[in-house]
Protein backbone atom coordinates (compact mmCIF):
# COMPACT_ATOMS: atom_id res chain seq x y z
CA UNK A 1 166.08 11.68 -62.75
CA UNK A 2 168.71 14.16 -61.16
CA UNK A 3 172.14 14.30 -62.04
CA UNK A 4 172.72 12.56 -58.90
CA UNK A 5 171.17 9.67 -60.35
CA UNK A 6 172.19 9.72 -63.82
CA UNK A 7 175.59 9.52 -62.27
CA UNK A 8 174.90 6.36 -60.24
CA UNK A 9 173.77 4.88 -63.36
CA UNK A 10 176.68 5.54 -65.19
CA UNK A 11 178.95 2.97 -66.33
CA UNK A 12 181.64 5.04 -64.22
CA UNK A 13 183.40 2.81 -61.97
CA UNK A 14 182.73 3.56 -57.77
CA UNK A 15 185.69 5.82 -57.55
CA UNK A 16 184.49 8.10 -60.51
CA UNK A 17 181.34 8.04 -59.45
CA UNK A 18 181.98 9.69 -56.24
CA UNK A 19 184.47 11.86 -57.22
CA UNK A 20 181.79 13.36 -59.87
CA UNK A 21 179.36 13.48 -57.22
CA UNK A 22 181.41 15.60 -55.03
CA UNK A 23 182.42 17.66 -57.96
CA UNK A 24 178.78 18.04 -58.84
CA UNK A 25 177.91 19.54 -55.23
CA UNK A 26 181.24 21.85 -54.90
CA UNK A 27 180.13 23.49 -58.52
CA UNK A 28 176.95 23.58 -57.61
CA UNK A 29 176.18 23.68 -53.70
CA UNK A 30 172.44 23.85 -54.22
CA UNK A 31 172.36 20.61 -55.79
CA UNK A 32 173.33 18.85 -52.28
CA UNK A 33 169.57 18.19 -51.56
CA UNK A 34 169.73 16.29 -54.57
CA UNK A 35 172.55 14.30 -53.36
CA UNK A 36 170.40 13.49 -49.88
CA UNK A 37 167.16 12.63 -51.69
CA UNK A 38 169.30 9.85 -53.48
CA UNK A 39 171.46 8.96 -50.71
CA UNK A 40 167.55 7.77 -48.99
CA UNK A 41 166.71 6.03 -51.50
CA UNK A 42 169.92 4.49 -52.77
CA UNK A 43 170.77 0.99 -52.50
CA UNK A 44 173.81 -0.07 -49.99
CA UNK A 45 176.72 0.25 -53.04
CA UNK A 46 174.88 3.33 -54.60
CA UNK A 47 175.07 4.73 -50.68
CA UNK A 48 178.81 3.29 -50.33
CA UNK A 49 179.34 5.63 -53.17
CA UNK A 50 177.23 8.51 -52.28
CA UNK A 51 179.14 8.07 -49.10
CA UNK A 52 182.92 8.21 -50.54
CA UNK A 53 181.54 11.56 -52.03
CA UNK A 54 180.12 13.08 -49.05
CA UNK A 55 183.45 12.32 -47.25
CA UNK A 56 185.43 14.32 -50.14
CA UNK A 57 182.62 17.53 -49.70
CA UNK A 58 183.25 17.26 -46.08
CA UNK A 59 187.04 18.21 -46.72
CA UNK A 60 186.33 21.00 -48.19
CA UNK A 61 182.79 22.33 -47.84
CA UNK A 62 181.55 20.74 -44.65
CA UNK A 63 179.25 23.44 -44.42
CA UNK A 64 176.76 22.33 -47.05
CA UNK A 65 176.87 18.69 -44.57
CA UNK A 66 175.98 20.90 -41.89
CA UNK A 67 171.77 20.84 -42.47
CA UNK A 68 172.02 16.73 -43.08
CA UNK A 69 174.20 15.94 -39.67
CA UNK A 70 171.15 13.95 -38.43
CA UNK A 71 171.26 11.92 -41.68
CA UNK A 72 174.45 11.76 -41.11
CA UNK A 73 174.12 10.81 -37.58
CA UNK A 74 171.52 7.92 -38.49
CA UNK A 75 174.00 5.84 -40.66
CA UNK A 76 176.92 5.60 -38.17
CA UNK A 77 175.96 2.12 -37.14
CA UNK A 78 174.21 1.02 -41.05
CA UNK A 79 174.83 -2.20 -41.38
CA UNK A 80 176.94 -1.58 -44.82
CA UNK A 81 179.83 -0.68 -43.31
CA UNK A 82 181.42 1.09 -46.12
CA UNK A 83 178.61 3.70 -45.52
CA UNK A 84 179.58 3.73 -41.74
CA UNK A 85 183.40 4.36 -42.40
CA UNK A 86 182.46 7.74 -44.81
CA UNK A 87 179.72 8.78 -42.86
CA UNK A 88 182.09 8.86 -39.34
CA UNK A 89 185.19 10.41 -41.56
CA UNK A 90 182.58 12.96 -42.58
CA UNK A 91 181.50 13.91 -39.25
CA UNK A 92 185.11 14.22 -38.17
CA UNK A 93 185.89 16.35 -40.91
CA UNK A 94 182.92 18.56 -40.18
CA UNK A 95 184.25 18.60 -36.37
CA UNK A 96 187.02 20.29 -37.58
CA UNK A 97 184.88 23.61 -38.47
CA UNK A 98 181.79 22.99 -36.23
CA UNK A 99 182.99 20.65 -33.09
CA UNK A 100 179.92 21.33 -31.35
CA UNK A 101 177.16 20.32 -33.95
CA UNK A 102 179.51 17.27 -34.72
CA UNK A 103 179.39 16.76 -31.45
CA UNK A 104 176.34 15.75 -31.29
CA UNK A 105 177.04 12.35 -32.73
CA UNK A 106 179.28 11.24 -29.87
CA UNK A 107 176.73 8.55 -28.38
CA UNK A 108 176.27 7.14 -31.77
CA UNK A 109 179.72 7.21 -32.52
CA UNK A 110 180.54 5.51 -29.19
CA UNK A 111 178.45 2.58 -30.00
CA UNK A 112 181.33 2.12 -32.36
CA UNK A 113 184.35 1.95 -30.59
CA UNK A 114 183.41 -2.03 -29.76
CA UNK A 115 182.93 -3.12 -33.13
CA UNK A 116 184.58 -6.23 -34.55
CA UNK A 117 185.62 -4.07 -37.86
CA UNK A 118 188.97 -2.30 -37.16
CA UNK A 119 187.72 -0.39 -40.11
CA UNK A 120 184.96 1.33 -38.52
CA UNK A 121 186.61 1.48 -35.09
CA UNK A 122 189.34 3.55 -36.96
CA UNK A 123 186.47 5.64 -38.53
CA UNK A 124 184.83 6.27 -35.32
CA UNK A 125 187.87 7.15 -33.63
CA UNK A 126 189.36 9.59 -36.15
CA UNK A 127 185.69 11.22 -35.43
CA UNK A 128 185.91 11.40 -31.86
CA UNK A 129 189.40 12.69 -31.60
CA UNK A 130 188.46 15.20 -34.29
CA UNK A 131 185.69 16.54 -31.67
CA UNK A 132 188.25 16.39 -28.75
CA UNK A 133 190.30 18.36 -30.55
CA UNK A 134 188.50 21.35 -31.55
CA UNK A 135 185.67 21.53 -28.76
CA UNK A 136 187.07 23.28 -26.50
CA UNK A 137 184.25 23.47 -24.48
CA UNK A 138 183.62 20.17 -23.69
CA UNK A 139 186.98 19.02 -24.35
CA UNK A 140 187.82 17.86 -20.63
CA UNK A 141 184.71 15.19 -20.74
CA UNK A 142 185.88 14.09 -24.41
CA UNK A 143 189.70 13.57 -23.17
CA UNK A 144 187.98 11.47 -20.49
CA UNK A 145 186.19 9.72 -22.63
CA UNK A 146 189.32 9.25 -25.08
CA UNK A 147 191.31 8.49 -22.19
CA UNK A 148 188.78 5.28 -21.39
CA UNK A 149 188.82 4.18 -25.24
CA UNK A 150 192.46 4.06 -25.49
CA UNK A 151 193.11 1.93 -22.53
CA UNK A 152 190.35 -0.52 -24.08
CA UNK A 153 191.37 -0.34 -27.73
CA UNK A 154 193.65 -3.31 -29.06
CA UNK A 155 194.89 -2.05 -32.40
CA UNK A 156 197.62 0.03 -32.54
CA UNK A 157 196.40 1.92 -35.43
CA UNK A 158 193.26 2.91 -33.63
CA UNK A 159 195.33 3.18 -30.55
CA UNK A 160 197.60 5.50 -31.91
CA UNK A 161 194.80 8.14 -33.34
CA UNK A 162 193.97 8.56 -29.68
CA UNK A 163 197.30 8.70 -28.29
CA UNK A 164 198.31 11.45 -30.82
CA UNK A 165 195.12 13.38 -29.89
CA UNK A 166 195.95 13.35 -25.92
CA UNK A 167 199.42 14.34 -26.60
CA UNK A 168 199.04 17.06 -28.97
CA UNK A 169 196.79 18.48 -25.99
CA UNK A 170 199.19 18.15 -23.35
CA UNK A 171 197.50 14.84 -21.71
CA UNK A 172 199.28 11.99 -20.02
CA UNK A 173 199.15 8.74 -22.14
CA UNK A 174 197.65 5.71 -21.48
């Protein structure tokens, strides 16, 4: 067993858990393929933890997310959505330092935007905007594309993460 796992099977509630799991990685970074090779074989709350964690490393070490983006990628639409939420936070997080690899997630992220959970729309949003914002090279399609969402998006929470985004770049509102 790793110490991934041991700490899953703690009797550590969910929000020690993951906050031991991303201490675990940040002291020792080489132990994130650990964390992956649980995270695939987890169950949905062992993920929803594993999840909470990888959202705290993607703060403030998004580069040791940067070689699992795919994984990442491939649980944006899971149907836990607890997992969904961290994963997209992640991702927007890792935007901040790498736009264009996060960027990559964009069509998955999309898929999204429509869902009945203002949870995850929130998640997906934050995300996207998080992209906009710091690729600059693509960053006229993505306003477009932020520009569409907001005039579709009901909740004003939601609403507002892509209203903020278009103003702090100097683009008309919706």
């Amino acid at each position: 067993m790793s110490t991934i796992d041991d700490i899953l099977h703690s009797s550590l509630h969910h929000k020690e858990k993951s906050l031991k799991i991303a201490n675990t990685i940040k002291e020792n970074p080489q132990t994130i393929t650990d964390l992956f090779t649980s995270f695939n074989q987890a169950t949905d709350p062992q993920k929803g933890t594993i999840t909470d964690a990888i959202e705290d490393i993607s703060t403030t070490h998004p580069d040791l997310l940067l070689p699992y983006l795919d994984t990442l990628i491939a649980h944006i639409t899971y149907k836990a959505t607890h997992v969904t939420w961290g994963v997209q936070e992640a991702i927007g997080n890792i935007a901040k330092t790498h736009p264009q690899e996060a960027a990559r997630a964009l069509p998955t992220l999309l898929k999204n935007t429509t869902h009945a959970s203002t949870v995850v729309r929130w998640c997906a949003a934050y995300a996207i905007t998080q992209i906009t914002l710091h690729d600059t090279t693509h960053q006229p399609d993505h306003i477009k594309t932020i520009t569409r969402l907001a005039k579709k998006e009901t909740n004003n929470g939601v609403l507002n993460l892509y209203r903020k985004t278009l103003k702090t770049l100097d683009h008309p509102l919706p």
